[in-house]
PDB file of N, CA and C in Angstrom:
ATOM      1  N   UNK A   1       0.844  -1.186   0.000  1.00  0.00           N
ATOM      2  CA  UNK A   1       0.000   0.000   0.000  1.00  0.00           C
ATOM      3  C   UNK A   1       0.888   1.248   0.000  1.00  0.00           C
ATOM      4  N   UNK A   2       0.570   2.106  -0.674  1.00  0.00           N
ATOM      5  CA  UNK A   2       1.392   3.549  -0.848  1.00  0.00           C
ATOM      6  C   UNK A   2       0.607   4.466  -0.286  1.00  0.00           C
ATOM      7  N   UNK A   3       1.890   5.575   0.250  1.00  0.00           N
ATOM      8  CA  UNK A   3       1.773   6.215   1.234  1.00  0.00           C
ATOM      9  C   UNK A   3       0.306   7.421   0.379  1.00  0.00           C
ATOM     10  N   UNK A   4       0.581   7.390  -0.882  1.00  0.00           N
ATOM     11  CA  UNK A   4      -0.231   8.067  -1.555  1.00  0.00           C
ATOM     12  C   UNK A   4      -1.750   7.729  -2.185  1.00  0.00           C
ATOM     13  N   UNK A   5      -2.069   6.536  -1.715  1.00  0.00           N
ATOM     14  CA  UNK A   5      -3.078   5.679  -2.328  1.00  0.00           C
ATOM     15  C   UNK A   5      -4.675   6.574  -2.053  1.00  0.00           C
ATOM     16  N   UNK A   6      -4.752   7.592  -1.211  1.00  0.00           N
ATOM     17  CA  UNK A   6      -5.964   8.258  -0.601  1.00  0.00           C
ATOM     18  C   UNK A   6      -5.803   8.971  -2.065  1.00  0.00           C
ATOM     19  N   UNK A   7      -4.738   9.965  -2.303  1.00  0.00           N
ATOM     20  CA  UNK A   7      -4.669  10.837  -3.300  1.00  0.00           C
ATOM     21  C   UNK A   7      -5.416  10.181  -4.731  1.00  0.00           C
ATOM     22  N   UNK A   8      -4.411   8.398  -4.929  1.00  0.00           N
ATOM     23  CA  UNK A   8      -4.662   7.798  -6.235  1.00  0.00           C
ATOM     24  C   UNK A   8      -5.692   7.965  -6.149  1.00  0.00           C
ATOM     25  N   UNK A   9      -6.732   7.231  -5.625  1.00  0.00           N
ATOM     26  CA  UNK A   9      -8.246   7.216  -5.235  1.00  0.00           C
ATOM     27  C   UNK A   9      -8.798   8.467  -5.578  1.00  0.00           C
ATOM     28  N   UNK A  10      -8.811   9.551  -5.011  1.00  0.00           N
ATOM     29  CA  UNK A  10      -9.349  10.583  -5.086  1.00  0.00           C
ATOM     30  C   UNK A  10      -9.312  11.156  -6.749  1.00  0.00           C
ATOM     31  N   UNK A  11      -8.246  10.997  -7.388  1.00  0.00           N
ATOM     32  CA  UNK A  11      -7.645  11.423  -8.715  1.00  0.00           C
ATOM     33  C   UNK A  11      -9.083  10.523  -9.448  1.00  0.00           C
ATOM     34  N   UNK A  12      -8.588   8.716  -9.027  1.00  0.00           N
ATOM     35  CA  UNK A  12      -9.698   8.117 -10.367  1.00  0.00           C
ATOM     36  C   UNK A  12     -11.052   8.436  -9.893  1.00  0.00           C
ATOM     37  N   UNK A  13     -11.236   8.857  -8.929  1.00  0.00           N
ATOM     38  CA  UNK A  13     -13.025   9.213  -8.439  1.00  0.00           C
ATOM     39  C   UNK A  13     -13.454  10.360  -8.829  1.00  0.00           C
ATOM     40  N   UNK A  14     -12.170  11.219  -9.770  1.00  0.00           N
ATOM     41  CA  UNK A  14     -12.981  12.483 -10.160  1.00  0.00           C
ATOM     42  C   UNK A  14     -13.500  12.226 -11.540  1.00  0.00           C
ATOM     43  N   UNK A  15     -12.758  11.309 -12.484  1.00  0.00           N
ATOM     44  CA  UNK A  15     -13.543  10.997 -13.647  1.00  0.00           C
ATOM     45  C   UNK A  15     -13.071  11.712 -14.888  1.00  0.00           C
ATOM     46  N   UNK A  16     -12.760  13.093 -14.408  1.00  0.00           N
ATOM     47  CA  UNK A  16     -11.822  14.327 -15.061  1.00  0.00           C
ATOM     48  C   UNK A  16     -10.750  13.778 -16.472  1.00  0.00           C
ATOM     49  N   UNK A  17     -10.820  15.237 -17.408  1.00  0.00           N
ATOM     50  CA  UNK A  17     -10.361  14.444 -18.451  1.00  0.00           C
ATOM     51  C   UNK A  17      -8.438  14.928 -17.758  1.00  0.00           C
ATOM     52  N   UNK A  18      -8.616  16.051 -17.212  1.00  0.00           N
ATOM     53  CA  UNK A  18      -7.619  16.518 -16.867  1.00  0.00           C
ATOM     54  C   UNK A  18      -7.917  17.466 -15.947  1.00  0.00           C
ATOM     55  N   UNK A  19      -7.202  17.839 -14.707  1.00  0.00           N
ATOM     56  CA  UNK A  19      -7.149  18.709 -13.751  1.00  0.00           C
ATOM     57  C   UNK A  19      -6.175  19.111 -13.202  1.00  0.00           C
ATOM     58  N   UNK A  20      -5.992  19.749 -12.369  1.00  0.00           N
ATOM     59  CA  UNK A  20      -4.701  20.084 -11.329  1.00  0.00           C
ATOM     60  C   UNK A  20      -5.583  20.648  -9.440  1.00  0.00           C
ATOM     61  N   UNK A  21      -4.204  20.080  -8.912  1.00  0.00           N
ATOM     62  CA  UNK A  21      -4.454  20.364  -7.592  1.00  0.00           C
ATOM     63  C   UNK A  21      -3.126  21.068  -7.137  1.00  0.00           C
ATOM     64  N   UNK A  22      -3.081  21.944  -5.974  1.00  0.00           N
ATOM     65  CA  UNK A  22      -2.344  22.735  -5.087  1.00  0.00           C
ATOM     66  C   UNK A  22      -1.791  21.480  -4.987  1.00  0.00           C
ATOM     67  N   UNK A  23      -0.030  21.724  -4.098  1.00  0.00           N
ATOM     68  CA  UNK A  23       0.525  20.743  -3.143  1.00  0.00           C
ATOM     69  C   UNK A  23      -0.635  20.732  -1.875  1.00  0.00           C
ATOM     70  N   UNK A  24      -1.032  21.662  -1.541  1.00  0.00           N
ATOM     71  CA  UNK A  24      -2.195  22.191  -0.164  1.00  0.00           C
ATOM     72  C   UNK A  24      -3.541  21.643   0.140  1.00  0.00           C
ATOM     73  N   UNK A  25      -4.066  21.118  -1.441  1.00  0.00           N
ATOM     74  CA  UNK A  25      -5.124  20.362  -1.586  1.00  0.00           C
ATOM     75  C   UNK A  25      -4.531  18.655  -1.514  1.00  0.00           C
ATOM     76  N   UNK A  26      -3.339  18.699  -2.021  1.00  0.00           N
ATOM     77  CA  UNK A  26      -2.850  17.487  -2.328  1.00  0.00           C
ATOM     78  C   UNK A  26      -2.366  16.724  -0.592  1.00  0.00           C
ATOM     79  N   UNK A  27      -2.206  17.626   0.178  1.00  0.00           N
ATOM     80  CA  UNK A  27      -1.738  16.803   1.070  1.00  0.00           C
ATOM     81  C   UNK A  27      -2.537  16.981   2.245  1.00  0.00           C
ATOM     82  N   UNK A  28      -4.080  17.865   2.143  1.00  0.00           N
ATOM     83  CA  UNK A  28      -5.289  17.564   2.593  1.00  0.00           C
ATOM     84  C   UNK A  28      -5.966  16.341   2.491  1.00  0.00           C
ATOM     85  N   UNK A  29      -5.867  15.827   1.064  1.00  0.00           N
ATOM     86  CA  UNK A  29      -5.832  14.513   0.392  1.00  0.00           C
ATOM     87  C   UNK A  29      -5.752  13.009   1.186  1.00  0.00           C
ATOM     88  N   UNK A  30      -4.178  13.869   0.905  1.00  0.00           N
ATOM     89  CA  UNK A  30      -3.586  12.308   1.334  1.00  0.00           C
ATOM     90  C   UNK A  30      -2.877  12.164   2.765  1.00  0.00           C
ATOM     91  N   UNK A  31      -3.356  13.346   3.120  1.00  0.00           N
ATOM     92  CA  UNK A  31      -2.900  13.677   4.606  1.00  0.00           C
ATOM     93  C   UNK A  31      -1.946  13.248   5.378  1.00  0.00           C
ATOM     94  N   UNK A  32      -0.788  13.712   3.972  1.00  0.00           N
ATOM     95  CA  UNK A  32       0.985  13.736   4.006  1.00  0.00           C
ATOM     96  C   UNK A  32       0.922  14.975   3.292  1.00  0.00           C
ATOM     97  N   UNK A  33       2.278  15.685   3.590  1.00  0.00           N
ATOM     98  CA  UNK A  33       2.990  16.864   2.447  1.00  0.00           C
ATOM     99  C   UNK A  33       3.175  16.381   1.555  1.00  0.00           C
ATOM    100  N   UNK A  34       3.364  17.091   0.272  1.00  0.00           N
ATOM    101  CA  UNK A  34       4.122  16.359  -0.819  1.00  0.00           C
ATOM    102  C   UNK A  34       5.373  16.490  -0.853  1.00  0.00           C
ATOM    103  N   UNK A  35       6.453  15.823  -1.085  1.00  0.00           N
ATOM    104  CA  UNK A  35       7.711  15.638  -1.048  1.00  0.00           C
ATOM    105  C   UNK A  35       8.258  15.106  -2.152  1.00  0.00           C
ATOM    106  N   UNK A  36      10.028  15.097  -2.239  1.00  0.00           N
ATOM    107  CA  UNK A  36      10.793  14.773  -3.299  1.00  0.00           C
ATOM    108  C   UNK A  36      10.160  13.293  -3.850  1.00  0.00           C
ATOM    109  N   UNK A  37       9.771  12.161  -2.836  1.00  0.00           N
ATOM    110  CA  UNK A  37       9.662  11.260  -3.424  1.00  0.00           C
ATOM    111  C   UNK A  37       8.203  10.664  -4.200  1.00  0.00           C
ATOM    112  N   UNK A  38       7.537  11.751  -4.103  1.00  0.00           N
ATOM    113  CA  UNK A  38       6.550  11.635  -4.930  1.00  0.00           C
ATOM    114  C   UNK A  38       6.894  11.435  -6.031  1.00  0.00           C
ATOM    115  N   UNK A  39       7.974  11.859  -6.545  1.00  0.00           N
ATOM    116  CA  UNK A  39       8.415  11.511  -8.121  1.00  0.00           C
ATOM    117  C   UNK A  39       8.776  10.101  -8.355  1.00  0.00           C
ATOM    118  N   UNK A  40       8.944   9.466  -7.483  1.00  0.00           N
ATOM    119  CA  UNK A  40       8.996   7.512  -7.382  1.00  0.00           C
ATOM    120  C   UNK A  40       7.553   7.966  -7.151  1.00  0.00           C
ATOM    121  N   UNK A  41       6.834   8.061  -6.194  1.00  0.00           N
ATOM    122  CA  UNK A  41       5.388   7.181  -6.193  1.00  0.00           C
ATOM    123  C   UNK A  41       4.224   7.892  -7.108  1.00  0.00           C
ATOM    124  N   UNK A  42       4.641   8.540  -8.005  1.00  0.00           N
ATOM    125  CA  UNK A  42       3.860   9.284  -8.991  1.00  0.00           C
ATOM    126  C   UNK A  42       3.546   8.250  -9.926  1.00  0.00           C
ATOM    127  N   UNK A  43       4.518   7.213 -10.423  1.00  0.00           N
ATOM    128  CA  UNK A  43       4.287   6.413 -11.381  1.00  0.00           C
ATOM    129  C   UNK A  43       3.017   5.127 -10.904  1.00  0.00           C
ATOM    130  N   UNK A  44       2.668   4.823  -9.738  1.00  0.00           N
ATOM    131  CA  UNK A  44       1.806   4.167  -9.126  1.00  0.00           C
ATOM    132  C   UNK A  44       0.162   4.388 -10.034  1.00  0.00           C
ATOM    133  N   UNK A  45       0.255   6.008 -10.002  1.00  0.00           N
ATOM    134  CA  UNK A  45      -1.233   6.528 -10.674  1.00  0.00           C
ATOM    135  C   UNK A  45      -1.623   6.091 -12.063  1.00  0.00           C
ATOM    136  N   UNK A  46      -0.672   5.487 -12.866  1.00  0.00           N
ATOM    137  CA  UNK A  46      -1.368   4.925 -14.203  1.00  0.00           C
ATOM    138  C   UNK A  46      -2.186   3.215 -13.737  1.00  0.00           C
ATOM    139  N   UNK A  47      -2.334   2.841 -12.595  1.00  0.00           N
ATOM    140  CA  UNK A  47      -2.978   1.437 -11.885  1.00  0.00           C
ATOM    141  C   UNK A  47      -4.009   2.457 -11.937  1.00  0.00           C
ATOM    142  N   UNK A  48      -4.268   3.821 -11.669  1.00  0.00           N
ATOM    143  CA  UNK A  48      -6.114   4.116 -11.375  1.00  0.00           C
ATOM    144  C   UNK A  48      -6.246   4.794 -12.940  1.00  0.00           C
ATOM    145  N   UNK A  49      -5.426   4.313 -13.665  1.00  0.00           N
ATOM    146  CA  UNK A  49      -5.993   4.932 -15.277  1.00  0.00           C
ATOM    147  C   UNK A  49      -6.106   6.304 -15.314  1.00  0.00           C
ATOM    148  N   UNK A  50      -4.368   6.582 -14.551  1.00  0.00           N
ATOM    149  CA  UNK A  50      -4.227   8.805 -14.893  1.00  0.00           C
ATOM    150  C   UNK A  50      -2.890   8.935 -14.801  1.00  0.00           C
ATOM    151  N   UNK A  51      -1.878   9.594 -14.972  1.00  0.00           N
ATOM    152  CA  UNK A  51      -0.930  10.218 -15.322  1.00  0.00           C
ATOM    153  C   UNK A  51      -0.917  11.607 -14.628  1.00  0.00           C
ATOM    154  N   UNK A  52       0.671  11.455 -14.130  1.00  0.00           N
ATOM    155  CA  UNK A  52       0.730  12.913 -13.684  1.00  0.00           C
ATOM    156  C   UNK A  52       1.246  13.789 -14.726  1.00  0.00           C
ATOM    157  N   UNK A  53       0.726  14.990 -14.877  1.00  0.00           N
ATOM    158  CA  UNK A  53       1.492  15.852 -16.018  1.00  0.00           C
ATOM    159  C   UNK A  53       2.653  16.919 -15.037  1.00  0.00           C
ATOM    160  N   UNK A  54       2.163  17.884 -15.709  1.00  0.00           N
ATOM    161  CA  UNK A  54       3.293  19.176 -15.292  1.00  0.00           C
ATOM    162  C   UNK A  54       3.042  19.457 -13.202  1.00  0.00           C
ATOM    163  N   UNK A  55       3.949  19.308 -12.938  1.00  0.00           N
ATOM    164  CA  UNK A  55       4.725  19.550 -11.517  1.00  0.00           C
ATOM    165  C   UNK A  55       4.771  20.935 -11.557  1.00  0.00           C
ATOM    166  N   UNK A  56       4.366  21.863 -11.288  1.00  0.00           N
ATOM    167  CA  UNK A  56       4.585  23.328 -10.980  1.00  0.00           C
ATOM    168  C   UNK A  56       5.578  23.799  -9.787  1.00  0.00           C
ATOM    169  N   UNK A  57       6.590  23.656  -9.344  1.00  0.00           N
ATOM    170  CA  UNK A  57       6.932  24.124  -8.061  1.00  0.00           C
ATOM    171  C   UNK A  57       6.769  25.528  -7.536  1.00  0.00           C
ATOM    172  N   UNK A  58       6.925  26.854  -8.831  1.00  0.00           N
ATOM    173  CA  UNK A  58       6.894  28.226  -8.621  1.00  0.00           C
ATOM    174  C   UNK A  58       5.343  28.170  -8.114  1.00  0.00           C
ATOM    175  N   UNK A  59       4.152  27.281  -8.726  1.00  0.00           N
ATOM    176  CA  UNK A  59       2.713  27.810  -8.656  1.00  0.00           C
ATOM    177  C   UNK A  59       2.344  26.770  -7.778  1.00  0.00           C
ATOM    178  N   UNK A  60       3.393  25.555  -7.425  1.00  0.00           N
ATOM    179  CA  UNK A  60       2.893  24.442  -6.111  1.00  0.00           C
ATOM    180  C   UNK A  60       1.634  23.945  -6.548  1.00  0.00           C
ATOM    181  N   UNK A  61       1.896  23.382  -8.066  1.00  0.00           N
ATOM    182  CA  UNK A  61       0.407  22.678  -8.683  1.00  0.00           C
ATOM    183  C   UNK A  61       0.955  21.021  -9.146  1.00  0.00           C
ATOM    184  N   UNK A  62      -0.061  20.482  -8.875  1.00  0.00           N
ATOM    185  CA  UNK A  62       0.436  19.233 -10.207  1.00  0.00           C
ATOM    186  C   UNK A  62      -0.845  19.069 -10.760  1.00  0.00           C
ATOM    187  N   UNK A  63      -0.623  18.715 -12.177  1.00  0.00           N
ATOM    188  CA  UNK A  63      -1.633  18.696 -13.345  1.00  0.00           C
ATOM    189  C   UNK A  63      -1.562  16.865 -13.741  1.00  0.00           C
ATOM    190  N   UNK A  64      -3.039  16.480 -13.584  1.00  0.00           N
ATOM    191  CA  UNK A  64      -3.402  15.206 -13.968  1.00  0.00           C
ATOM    192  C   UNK A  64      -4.261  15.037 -15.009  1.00  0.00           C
ATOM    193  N   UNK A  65      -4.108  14.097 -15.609  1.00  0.00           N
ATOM    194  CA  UNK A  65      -4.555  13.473 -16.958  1.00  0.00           C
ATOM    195  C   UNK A  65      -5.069  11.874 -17.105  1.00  0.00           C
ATOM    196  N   UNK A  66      -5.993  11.732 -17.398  1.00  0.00           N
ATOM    197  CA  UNK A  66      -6.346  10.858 -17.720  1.00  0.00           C
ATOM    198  C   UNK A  66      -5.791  10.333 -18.953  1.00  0.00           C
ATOM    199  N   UNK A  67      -5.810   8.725 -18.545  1.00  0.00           N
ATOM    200  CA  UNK A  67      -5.266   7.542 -19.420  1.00  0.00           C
ATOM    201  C   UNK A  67      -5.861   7.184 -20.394  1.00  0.00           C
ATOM    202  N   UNK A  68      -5.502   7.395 -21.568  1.00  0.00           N
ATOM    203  CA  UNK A  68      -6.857   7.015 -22.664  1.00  0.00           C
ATOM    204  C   UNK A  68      -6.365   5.167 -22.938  1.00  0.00           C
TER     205      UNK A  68
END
């Protein structure tokens, strides 16, 4: 189980063709901060059929996409 699995969940329950969330929303979420190693457990999210896109650090966003 990953430390991020509330977040995965939340991502495939929106249905969305694409969205973005704050780090602030993101770790309301998953009720962890987001941190360096999200970039290892980022790849987990194509199991709920989404993709992470663009990482913002200046605007503290990440942008998700659905898996066609």
């Amino acid at each position: 189980m990953s430390k991020y699995n509330a977040l995965w969940e939340y991502v495939q329950k929106s249905e969305k063709e694409s969205f973005q969330l704050t780090f602030e929303e993101i770790q309301e979420i998953a009720g962890i901060p987001i941190d360096h190693s999200f970039l290892k457990y980022k790849k987990e999210l194509t199991d709920y059929g989404y993709q992470v896109g663009k990482i913002s650090m200046k605007e503290q966003t990440v942008r998700f996409h659905k898996v066609d």
